[in-house]
N, C-alpha and C. Protein backbone atom coordinates (compact mmCIF):
# COMPACT_ATOMS: atom_id res chain seq x y z
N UNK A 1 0.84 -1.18 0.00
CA UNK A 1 0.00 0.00 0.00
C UNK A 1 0.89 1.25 0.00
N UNK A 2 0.48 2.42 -0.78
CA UNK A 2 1.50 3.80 -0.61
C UNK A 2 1.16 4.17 0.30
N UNK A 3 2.09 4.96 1.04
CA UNK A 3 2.33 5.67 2.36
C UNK A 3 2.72 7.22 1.33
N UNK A 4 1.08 7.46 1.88
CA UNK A 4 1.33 8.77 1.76
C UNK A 4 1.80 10.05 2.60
N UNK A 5 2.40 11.12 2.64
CA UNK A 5 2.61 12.37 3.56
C UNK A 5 2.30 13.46 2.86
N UNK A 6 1.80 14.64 4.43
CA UNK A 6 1.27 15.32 3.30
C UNK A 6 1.79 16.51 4.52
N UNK A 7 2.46 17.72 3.66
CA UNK A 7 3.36 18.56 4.78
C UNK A 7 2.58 20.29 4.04
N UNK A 8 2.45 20.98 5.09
CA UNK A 8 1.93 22.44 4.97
C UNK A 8 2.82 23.74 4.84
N UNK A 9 2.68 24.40 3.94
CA UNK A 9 3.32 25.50 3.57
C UNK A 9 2.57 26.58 3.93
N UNK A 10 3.31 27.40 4.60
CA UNK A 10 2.33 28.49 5.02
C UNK A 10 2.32 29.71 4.41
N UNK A 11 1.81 30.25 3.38
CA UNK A 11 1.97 31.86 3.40
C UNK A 11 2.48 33.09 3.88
N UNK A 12 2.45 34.02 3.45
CA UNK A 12 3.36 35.14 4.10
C UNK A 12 2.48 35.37 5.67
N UNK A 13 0.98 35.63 4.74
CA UNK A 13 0.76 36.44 6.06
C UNK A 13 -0.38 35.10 6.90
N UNK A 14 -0.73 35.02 8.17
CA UNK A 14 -1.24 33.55 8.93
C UNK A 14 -2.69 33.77 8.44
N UNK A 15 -3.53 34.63 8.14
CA UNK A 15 -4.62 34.55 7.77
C UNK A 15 -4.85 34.35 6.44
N UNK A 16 -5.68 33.30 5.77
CA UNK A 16 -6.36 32.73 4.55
C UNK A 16 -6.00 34.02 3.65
N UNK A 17 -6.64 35.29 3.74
CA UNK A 17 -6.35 36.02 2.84
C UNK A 17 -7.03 35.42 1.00
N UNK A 18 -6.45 36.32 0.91
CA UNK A 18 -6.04 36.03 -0.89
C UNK A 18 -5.13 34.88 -1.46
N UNK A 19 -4.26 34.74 -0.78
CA UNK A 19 -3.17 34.01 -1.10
C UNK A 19 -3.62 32.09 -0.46
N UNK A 20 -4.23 31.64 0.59
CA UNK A 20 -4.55 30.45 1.17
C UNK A 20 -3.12 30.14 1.66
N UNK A 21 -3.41 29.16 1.70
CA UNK A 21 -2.39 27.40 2.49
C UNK A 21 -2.08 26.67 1.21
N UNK A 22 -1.08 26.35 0.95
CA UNK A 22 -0.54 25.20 0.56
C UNK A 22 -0.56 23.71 1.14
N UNK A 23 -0.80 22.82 0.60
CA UNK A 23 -0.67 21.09 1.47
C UNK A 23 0.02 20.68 -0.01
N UNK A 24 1.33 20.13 0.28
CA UNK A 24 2.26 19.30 -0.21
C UNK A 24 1.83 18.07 -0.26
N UNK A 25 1.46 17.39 -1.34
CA UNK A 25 0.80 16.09 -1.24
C UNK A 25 1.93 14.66 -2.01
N UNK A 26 2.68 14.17 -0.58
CA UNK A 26 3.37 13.10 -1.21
C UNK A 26 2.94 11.47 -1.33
N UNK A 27 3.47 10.27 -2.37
CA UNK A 27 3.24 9.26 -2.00
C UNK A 27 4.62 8.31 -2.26
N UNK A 28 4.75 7.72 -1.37
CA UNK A 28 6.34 7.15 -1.63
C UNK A 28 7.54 8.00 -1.60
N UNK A 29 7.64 8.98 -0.63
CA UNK A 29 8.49 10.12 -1.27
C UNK A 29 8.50 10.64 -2.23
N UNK A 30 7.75 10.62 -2.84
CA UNK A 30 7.62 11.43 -4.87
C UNK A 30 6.28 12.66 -4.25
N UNK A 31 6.21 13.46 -4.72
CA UNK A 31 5.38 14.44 -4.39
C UNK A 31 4.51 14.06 -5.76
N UNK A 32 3.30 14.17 -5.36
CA UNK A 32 1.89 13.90 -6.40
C UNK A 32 1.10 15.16 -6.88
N UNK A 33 1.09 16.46 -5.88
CA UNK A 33 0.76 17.58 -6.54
C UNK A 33 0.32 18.79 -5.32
N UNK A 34 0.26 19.33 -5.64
CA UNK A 34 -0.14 20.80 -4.14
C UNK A 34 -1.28 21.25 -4.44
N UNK A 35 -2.05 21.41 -3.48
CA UNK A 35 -3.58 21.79 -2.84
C UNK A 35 -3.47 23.27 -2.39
N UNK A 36 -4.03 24.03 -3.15
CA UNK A 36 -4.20 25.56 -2.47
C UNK A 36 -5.42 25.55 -2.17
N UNK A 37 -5.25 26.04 -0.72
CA UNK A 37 -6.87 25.91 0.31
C UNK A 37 -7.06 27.70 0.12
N UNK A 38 -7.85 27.83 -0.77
CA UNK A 38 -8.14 29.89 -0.43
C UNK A 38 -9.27 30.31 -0.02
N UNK A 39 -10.40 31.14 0.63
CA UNK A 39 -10.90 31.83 0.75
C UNK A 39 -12.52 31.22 -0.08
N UNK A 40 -12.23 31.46 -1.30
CA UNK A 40 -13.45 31.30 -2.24
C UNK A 40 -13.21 29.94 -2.71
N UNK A 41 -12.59 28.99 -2.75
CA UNK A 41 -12.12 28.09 -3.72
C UNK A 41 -10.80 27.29 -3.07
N UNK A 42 -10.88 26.24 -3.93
CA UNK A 42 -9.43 25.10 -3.58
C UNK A 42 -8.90 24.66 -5.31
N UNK A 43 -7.74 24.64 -5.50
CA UNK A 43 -7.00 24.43 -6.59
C UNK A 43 -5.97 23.12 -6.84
N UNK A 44 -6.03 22.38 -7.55
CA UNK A 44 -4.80 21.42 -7.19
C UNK A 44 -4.14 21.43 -8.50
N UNK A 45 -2.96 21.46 -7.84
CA UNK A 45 -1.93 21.32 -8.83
C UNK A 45 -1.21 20.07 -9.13
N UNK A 46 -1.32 19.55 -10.45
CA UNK A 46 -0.38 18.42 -10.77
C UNK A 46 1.71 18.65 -10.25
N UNK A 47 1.80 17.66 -10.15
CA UNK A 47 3.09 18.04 -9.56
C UNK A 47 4.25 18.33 -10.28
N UNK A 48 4.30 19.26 -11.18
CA UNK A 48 4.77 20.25 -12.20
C UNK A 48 4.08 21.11 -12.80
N UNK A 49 3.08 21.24 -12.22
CA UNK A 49 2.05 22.42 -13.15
C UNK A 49 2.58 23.50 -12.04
N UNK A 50 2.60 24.77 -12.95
CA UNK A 50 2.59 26.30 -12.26
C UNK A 50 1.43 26.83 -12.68
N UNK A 51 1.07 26.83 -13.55
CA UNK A 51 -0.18 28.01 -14.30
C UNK A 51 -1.56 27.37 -13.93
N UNK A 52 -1.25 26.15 -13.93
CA UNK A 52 -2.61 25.15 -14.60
C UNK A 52 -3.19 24.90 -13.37
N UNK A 53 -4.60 24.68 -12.70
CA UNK A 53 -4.75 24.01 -11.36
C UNK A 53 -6.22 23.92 -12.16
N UNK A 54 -6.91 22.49 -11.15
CA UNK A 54 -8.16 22.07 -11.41
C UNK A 54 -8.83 22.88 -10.33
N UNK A 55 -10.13 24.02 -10.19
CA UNK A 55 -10.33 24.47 -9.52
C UNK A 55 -11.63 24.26 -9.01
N UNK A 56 -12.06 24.43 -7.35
CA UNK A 56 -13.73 23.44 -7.15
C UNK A 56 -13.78 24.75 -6.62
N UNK A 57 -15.35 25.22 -5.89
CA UNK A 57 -15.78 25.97 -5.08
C UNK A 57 -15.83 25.29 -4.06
N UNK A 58 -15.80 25.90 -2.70
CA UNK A 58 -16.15 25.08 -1.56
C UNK A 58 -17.94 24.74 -1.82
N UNK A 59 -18.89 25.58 -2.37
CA UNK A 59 -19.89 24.91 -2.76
C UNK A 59 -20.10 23.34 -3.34
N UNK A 60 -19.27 23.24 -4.47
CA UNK A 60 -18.81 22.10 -4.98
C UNK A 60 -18.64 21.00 -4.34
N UNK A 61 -17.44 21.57 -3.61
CA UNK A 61 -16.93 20.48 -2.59
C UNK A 61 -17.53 20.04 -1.79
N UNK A 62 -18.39 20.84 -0.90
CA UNK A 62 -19.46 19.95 -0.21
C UNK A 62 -20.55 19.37 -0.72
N UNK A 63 -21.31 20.02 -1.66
CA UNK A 63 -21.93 18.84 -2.02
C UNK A 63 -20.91 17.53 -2.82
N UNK A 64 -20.09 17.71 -3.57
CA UNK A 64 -19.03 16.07 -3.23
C UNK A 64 -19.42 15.21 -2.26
N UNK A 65 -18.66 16.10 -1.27
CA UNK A 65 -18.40 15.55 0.14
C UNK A 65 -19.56 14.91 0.98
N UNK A 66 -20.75 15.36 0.63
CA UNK A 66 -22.22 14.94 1.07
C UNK A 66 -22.44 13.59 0.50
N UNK A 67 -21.73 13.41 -0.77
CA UNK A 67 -22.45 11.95 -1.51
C UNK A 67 -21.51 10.93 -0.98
N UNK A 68 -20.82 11.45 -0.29
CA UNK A 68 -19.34 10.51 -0.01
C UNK A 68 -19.93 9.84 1.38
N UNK A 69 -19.42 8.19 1.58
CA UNK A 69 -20.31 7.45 2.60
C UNK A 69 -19.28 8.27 3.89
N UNK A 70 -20.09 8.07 5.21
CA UNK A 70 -19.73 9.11 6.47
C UNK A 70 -18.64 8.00 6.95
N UNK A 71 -17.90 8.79 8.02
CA UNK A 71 -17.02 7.96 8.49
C UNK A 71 -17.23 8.34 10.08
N UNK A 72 -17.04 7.48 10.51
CA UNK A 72 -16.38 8.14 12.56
C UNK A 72 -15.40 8.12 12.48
N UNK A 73 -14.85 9.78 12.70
CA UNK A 73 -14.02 10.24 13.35
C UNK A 73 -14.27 11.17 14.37
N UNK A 74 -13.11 11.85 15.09
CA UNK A 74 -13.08 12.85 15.71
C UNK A 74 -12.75 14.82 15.13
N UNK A 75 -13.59 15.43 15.21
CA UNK A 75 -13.33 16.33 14.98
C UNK A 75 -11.96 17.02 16.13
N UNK A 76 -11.39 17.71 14.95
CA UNK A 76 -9.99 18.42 15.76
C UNK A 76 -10.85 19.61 16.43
């Protein structure tokens, strides 16, 4: 099974802003692509794309996330 890691880049300034969060998304040590978490929207980048990102609304995303079966966990 891949063992994935997944490590956070933070922006200049600590609040979401304009700019978001970065999440470094690795599997096997090979990096697979970066997640910009922003404000209006989330972007992912293939792991050589600069220009290019697939982009969702958080609208989007939750309804996704709604069709997706529930899990137990703990909220942080």
């Amino acid at each position: 099974m891949a063992a994935f890691k997944t490590t956070v880049g933070f922006v200049e300034e600590p609040e979401l802003g304009n700019k978001g969060v970065v999440f470094t998304v690795n599997k096997d040590d090979d990096i697979v692509g970066h997640l910009m978490v922003g404000k209006a929207s989330l972007h992912w980048f293939e792991k050589n794309a600069k220009n290019k990102a697939n982009k969702v609304t958080w609208d989007t995303l939750i309804e996704f996330l709604k069709t997706q079966p529930a899990a137990t966990v703990s909220r942080p």
